[in-house]
N, C-alpha and C. Protein backbone atom coordinates (compact mmCIF):
# COMPACT_ATOMS: atom_id res chain seq x y z
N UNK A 1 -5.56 -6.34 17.30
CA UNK A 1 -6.46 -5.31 17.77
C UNK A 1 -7.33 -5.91 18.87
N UNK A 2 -7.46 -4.98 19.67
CA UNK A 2 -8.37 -5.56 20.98
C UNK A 2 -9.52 -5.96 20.80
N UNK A 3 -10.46 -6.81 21.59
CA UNK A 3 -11.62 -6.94 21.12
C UNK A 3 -12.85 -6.25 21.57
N UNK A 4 -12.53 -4.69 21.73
CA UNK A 4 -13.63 -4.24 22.55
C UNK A 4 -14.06 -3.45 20.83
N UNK A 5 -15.75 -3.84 20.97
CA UNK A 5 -16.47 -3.40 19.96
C UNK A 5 -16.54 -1.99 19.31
N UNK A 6 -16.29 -1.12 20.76
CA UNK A 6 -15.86 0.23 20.30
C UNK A 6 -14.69 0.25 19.36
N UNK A 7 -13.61 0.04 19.67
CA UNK A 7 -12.60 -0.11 19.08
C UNK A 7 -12.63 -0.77 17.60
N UNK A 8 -13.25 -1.53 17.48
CA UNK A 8 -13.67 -2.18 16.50
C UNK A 8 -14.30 -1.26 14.93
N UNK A 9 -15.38 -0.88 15.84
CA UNK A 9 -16.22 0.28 14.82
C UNK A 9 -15.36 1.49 14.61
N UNK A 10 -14.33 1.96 15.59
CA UNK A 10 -13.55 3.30 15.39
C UNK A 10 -12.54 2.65 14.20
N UNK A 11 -11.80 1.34 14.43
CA UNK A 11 -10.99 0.60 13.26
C UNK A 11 -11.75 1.09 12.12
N UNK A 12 -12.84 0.11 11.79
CA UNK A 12 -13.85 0.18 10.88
C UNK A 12 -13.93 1.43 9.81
N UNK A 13 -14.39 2.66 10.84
CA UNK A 13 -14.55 4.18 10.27
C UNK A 13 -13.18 4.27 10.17
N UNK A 14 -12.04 4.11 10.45
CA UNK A 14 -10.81 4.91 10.05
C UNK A 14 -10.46 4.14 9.06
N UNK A 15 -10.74 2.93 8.76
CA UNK A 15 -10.24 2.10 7.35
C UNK A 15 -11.03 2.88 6.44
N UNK A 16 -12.44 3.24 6.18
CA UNK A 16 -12.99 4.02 5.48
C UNK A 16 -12.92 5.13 4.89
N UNK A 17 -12.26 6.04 6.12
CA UNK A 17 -11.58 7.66 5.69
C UNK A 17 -10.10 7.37 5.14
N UNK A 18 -9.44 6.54 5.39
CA UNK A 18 -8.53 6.16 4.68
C UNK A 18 -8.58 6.21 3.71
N UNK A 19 -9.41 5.15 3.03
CA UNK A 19 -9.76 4.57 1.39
C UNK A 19 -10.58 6.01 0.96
N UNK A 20 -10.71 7.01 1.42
CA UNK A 20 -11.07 8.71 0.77
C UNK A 20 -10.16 9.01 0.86
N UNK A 21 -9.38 8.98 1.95
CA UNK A 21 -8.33 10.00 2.06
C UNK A 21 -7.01 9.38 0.94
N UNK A 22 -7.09 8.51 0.62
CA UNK A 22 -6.32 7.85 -0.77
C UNK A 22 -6.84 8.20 -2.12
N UNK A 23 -8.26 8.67 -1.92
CA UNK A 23 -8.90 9.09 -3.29
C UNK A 23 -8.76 10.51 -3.11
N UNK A 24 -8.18 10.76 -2.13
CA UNK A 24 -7.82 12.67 -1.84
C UNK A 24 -8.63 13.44 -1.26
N UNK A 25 -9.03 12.84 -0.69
CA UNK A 25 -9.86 13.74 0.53
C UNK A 25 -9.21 14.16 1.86
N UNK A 26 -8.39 15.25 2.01
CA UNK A 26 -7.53 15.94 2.95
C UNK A 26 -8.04 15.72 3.95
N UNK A 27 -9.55 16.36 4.57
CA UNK A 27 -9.84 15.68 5.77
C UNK A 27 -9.88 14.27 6.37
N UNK A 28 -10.19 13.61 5.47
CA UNK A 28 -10.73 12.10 5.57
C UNK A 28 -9.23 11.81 6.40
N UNK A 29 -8.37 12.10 5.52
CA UNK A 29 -6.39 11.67 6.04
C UNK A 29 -6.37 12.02 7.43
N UNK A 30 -6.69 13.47 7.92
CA UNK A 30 -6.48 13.92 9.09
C UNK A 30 -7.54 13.25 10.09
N UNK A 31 -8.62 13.09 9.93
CA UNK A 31 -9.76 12.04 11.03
C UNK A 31 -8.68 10.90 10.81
N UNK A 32 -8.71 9.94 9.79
CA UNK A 32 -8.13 8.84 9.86
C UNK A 32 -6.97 8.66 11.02
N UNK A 33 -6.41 9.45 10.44
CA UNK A 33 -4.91 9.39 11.29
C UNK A 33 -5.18 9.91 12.86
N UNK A 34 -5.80 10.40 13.11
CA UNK A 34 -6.52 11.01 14.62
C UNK A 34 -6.81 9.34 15.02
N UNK A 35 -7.76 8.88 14.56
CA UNK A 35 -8.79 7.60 14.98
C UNK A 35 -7.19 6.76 15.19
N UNK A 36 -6.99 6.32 14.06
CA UNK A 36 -5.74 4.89 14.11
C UNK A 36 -4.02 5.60 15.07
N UNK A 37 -4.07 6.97 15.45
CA UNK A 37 -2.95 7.17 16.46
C UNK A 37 -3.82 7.06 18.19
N UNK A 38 -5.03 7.06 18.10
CA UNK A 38 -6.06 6.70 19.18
C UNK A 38 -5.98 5.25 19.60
N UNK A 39 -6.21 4.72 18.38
CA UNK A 39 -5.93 2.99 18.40
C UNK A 39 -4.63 2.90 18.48
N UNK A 40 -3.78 3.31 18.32
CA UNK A 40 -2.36 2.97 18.39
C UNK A 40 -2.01 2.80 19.62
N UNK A 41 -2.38 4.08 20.38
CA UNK A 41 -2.15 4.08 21.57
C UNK A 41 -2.76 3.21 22.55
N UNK A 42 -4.06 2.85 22.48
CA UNK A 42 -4.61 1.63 23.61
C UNK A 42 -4.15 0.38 23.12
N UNK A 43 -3.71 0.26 21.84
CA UNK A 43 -2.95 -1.04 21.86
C UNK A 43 -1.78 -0.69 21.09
N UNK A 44 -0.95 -0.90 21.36
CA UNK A 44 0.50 -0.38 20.30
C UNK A 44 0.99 -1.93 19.91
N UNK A 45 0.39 -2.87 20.54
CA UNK A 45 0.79 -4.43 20.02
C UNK A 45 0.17 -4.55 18.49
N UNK A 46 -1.08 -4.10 18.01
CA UNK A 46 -1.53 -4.57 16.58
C UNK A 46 -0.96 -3.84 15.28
N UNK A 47 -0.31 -4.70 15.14
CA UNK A 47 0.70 -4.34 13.73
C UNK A 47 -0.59 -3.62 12.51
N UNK A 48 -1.49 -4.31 12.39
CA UNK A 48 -2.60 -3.67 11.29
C UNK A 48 -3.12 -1.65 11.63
N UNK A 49 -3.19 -2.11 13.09
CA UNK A 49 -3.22 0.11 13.21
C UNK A 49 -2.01 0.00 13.08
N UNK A 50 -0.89 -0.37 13.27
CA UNK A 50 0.19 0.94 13.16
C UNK A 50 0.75 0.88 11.59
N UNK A 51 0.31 0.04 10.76
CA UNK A 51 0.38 0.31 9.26
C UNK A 51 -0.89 1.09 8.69
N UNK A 52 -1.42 1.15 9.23
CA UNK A 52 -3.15 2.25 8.84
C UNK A 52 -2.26 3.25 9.49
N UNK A 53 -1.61 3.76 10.56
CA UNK A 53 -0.78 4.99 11.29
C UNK A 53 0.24 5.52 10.06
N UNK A 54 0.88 4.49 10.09
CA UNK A 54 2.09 4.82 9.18
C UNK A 54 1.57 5.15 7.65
N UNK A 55 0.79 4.40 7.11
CA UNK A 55 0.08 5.08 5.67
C UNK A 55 -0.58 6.25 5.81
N UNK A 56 -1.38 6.24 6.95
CA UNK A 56 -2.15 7.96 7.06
C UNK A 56 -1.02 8.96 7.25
N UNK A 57 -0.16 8.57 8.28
CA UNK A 57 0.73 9.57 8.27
C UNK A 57 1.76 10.34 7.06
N UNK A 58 1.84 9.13 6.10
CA UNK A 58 2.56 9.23 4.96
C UNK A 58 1.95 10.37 3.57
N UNK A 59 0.34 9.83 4.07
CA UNK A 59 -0.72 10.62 3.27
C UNK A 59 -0.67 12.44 3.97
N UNK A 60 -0.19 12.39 5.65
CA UNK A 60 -0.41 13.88 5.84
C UNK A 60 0.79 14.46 4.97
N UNK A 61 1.64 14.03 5.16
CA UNK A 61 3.00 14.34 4.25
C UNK A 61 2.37 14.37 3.13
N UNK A 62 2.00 13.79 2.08
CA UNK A 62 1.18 13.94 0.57
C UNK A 62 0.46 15.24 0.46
N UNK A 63 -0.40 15.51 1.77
CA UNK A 63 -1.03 16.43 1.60
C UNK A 63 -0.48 18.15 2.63
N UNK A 64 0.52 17.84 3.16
CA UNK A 64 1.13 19.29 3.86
C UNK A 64 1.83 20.00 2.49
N UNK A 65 1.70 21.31 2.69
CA UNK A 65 2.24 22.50 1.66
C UNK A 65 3.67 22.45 2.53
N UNK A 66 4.04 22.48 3.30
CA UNK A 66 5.47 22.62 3.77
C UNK A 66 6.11 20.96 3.50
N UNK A 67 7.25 22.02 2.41
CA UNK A 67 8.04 20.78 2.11
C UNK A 67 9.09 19.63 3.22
N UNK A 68 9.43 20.35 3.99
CA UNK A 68 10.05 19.98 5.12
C UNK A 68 8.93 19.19 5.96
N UNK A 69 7.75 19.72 6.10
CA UNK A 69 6.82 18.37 6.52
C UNK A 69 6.57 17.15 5.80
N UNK A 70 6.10 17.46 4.87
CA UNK A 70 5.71 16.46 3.37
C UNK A 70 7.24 16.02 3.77
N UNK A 71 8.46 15.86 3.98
CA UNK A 71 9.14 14.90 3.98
C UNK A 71 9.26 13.82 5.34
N UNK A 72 9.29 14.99 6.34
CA UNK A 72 9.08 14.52 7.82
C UNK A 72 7.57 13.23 7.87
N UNK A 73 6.99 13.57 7.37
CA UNK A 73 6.08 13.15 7.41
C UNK A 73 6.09 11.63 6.72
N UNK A 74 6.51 12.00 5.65
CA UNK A 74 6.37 10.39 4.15
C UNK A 74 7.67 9.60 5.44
N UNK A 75 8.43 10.05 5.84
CA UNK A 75 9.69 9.50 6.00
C UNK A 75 8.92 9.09 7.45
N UNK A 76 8.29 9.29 7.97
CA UNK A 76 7.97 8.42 9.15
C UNK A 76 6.86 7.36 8.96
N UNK A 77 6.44 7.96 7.86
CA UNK A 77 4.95 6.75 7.38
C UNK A 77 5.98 5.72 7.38
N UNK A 78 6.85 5.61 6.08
CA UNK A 78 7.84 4.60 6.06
C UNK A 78 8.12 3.85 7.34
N UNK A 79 8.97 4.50 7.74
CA UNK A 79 9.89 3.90 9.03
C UNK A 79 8.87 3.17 9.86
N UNK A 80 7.29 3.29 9.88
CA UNK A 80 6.61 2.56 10.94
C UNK A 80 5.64 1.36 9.83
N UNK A 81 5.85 1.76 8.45
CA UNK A 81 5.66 0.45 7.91
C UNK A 81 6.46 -0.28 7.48
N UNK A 82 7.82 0.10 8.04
CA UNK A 82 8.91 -0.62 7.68
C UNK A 82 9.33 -1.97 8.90
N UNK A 83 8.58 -1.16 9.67
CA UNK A 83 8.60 -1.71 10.95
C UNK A 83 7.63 -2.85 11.56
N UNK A 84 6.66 -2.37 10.79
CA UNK A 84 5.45 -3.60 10.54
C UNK A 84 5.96 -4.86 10.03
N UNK A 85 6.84 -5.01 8.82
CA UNK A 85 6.75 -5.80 7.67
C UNK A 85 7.65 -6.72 8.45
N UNK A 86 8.57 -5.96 9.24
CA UNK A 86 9.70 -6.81 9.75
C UNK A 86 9.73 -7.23 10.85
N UNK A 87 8.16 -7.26 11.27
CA UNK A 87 7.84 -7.73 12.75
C UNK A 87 7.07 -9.00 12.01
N UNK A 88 5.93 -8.85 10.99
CA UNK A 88 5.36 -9.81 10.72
C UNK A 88 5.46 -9.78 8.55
N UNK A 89 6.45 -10.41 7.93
CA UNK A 89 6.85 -10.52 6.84
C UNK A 89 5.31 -10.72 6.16
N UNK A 90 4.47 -11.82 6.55
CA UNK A 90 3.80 -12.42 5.99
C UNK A 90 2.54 -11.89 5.65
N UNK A 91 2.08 -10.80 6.42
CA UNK A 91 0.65 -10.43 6.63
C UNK A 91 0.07 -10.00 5.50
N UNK A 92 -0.55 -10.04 4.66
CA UNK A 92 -1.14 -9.87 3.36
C UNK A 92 -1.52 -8.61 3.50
N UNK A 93 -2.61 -8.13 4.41
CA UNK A 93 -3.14 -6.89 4.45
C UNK A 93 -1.92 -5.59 4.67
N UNK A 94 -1.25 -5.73 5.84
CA UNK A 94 0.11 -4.43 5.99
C UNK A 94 1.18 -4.66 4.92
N UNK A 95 0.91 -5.84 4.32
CA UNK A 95 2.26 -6.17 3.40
C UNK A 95 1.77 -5.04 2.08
N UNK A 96 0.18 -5.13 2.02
CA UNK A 96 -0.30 -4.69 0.88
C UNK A 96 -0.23 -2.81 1.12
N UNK A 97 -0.51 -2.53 2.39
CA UNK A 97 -0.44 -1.55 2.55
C UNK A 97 0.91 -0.61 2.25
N UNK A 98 1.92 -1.38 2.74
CA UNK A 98 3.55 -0.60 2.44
C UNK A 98 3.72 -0.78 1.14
N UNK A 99 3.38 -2.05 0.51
CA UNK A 99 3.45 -1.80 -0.95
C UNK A 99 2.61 -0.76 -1.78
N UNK A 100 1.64 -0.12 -1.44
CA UNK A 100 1.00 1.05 -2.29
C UNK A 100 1.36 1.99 -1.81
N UNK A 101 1.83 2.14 -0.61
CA UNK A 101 2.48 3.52 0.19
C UNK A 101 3.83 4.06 -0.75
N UNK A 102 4.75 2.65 -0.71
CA UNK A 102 6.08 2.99 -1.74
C UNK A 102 5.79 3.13 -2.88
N UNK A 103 4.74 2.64 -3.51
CA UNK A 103 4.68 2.64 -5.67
C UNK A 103 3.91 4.17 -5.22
N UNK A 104 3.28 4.50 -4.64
CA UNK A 104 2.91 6.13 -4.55
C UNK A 104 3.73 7.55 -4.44
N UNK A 105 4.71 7.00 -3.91
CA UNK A 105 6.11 7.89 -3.53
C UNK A 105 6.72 8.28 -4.49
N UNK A 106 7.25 9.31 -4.99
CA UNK A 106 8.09 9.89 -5.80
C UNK A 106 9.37 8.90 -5.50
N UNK A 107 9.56 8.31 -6.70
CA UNK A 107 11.18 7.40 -7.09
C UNK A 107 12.04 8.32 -6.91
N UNK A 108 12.23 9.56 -7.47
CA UNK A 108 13.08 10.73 -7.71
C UNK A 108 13.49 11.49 -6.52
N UNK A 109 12.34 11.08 -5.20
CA UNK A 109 12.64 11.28 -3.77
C UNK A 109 13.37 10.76 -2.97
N UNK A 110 11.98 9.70 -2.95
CA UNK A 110 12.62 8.67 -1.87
C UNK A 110 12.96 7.01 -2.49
N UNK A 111 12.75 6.98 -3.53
CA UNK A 111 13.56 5.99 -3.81
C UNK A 111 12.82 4.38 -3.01
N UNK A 112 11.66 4.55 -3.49
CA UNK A 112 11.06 2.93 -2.41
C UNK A 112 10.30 2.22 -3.38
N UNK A 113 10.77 2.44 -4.65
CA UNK A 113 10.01 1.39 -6.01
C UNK A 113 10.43 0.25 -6.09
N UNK A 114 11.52 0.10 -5.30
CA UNK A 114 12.23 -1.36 -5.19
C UNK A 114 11.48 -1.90 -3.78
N UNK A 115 11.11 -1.65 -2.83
CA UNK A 115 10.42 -1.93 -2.08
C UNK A 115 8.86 -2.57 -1.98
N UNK A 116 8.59 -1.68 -2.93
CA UNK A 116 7.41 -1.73 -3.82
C UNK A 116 6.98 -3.60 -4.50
N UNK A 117 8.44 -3.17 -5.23
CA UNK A 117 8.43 -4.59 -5.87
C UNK A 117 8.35 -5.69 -4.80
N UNK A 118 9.47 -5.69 -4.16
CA UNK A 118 9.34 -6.61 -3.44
C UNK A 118 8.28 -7.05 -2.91
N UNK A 119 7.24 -5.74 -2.19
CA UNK A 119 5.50 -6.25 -1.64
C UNK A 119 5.07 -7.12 -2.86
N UNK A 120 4.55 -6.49 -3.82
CA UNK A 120 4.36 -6.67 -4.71
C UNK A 120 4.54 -8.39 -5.77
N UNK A 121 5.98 -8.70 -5.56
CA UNK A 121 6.27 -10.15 -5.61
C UNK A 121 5.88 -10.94 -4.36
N UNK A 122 6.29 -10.40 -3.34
CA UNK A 122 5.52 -11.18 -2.24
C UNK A 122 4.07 -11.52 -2.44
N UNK A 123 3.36 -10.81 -2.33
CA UNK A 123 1.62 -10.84 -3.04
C UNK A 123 1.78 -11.77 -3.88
N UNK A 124 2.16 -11.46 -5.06
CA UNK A 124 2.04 -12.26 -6.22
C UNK A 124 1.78 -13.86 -5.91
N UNK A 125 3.23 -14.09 -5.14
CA UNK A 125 3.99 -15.71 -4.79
C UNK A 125 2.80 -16.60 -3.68
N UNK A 126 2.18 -15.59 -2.93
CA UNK A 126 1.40 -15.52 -2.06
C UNK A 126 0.15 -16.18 -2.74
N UNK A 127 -0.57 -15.71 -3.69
CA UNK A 127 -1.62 -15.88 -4.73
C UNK A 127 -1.34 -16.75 -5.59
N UNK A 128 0.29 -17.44 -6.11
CA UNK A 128 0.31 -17.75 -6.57
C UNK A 128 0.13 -19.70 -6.26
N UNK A 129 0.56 -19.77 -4.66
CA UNK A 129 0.84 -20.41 -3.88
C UNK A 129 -0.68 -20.91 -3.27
N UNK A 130 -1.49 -19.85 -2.88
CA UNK A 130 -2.59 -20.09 -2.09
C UNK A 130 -4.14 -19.22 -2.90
N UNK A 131 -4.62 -19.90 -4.10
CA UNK A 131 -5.46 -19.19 -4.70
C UNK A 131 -6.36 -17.98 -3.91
N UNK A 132 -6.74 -18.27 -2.48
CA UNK A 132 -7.37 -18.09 -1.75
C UNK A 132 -6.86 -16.77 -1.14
N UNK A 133 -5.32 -17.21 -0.79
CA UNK A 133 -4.90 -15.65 0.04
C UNK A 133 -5.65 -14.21 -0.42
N UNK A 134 -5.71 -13.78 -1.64
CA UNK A 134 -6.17 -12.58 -2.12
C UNK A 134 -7.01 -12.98 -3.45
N UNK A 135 -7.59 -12.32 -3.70
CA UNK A 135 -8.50 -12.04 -5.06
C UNK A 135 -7.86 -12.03 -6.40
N UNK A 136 -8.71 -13.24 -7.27
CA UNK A 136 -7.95 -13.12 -8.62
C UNK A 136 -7.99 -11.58 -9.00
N UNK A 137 -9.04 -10.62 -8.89
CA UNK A 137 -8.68 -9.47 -9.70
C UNK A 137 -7.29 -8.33 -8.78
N UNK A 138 -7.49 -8.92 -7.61
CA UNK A 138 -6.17 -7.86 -6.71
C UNK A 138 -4.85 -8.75 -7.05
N UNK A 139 -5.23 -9.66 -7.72
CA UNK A 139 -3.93 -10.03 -8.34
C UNK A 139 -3.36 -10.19 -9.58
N UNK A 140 -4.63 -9.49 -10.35
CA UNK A 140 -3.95 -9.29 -11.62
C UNK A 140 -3.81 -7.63 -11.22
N UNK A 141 -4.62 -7.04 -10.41
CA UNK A 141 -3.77 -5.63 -10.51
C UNK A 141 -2.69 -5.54 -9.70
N UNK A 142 -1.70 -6.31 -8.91
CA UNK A 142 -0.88 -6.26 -8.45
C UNK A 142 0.74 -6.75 -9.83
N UNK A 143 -0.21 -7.86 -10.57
CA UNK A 143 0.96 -8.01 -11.86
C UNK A 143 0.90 -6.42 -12.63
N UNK A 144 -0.30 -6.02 -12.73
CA UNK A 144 -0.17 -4.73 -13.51
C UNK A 144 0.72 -3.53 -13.16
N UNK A 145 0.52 -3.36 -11.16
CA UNK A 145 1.25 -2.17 -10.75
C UNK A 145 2.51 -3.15 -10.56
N UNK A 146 3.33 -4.22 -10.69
CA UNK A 146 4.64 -4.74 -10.78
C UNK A 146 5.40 -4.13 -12.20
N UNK A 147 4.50 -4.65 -12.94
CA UNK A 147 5.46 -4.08 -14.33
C UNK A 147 5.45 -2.86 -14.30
N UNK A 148 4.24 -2.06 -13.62
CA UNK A 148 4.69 -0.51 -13.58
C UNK A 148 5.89 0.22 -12.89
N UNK A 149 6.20 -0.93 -11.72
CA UNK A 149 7.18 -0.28 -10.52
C UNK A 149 8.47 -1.31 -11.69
N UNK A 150 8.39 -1.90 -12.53
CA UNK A 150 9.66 -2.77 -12.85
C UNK A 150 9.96 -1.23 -13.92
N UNK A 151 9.03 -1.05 -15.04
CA UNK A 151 8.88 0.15 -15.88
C UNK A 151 9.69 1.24 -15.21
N UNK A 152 9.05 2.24 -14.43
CA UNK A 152 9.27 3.02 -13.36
C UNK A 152 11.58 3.18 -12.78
N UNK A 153 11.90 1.64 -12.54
CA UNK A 153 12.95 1.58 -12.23
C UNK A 153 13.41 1.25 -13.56
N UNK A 154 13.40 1.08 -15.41
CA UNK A 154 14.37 0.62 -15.74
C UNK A 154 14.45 -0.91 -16.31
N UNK A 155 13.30 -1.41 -15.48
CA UNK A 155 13.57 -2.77 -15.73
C UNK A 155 12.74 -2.94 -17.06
N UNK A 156 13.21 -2.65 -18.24
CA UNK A 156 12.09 -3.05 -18.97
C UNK A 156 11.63 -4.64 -19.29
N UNK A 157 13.26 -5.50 -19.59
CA UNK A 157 12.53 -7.02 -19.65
C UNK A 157 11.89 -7.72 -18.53
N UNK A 158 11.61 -7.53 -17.50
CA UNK A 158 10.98 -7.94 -16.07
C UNK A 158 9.21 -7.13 -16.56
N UNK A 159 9.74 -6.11 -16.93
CA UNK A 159 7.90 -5.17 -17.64
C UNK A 159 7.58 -5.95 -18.45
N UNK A 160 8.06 -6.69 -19.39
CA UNK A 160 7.29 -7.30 -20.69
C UNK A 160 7.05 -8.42 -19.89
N UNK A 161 7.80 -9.07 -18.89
CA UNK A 161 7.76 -10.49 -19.22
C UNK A 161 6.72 -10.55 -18.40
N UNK A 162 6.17 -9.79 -17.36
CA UNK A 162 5.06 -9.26 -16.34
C UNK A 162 3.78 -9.11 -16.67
N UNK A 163 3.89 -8.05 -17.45
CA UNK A 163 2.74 -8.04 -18.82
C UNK A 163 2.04 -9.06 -19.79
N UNK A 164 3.49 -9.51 -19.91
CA UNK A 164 2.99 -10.81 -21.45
C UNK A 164 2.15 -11.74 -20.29
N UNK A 165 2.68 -12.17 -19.43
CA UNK A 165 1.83 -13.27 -18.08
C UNK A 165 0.79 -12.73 -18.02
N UNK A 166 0.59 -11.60 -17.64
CA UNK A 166 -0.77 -10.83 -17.44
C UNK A 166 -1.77 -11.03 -18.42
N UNK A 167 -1.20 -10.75 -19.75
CA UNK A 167 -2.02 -10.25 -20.96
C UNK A 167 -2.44 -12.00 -21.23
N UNK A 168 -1.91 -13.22 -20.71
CA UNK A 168 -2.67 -14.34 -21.00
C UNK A 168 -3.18 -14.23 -19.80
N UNK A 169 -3.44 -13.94 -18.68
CA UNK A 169 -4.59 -14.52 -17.84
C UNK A 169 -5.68 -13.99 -17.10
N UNK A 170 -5.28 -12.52 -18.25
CA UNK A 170 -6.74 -11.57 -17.71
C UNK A 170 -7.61 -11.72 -19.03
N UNK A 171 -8.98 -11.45 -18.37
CA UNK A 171 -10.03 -10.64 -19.67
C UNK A 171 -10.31 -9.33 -19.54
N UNK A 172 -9.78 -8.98 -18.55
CA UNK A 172 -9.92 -7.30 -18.45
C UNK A 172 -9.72 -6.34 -19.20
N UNK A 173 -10.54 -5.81 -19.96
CA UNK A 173 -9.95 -5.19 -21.44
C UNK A 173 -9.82 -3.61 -20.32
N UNK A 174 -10.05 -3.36 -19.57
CA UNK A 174 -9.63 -2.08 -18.75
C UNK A 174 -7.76 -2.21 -18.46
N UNK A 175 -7.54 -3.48 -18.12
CA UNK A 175 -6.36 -3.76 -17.84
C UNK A 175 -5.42 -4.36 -19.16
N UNK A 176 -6.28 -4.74 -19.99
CA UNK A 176 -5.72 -5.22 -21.21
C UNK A 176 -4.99 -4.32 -22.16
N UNK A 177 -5.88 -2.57 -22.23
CA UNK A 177 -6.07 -1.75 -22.59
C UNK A 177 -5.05 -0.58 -21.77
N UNK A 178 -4.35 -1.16 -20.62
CA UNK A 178 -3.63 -0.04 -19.85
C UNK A 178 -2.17 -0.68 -20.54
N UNK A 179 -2.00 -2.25 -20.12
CA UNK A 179 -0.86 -2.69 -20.77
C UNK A 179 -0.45 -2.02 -22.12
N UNK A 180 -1.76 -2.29 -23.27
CA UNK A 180 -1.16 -1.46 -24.79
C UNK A 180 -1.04 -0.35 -25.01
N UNK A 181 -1.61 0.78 -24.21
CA UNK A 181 -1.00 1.86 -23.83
C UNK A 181 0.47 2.34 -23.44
N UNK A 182 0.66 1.41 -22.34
CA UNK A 182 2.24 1.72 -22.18
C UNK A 182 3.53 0.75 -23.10
């Protein structure tokens, strides 16, 4: 991303309406996605807007009543965070982003829970490797939404064995308490 301060603060506010527009706030999605296809365009080099592009866009699809959009739509979020990941594999932040974009997606649709995983183990190996890369608690909720996307596909011994790891190295009785549930 460029370094002009404007740009900066417009980043800023569209990461914000994002993180509403993920808690479901319809407008928040549509500003967002306005702001980060704005940023897209004065720089189309920064991989971080065009995965904020591609997740907002994925979210207008979440939120259009026309089914034929809602697909047009999820199916291009994809394709431009697909496009991210495979320009830069490593990036923690867009890596994290395509991974909640796919565990959000209908399996029964589009079929990107295996994708999912993969972010998902990436993170993990990432944290597991570099205490520092991400946050002990974004990484026990990343073991939590793994066994969900392993659950989800089928995998049930990859779910226990995910879980049982989990269930020794959290104290999170919020998360302790979601595991004995399922």
């Amino acid at each position: 991303m460029t370094n002009d301060p404007n740009h900066q603060q417009l980043f800023s506010n569209g990461v914000k309406l994002h993180e509403l527009g993920i808690a479901g706030d319809k407008y928040a999605v549509k500003k967002a996605y306005e702001i980060f296809e704005k940023l897209h365009r004065a720089d189309p080099q920064s991989l971080l807007v065009e995965a904020y592009l591609g997740s907002s866009t994925a979210l207008l699809g979440r939120d259009s009543i026309d089914p034929n959009q809602k697909l047009k739509l999820a199916l291009s979020g994809m394709k431009m965070l697909d496009k991210v990941i495979a320009k830069d594999p490593q990036n923690i932040e867009t890596r994290s982003i395509r991974a909640y974009v796919n565990f959000n997606l209908p399996e029964m649709v589009f079929h990107r829970t295996g994708s999912a995983i993969e972010d998902f183990n990436t993170l993990i190996t990432r944290y597991e490797h570099d205490k520092k890369a991400i946050s002990e608690v974004f990484y026990h909720q990343l073991l939590y939404d793994l066994g969900v996307a392993y659950k989800r596909v089928g995998k049930k011994e990859q779910t226990k064995a995910v879980w049982a790891k989990l269930s020794q190295i959290t104290k999170d009785p919020i998360i302790l308490e979601k595991i004995t549930r399922e």
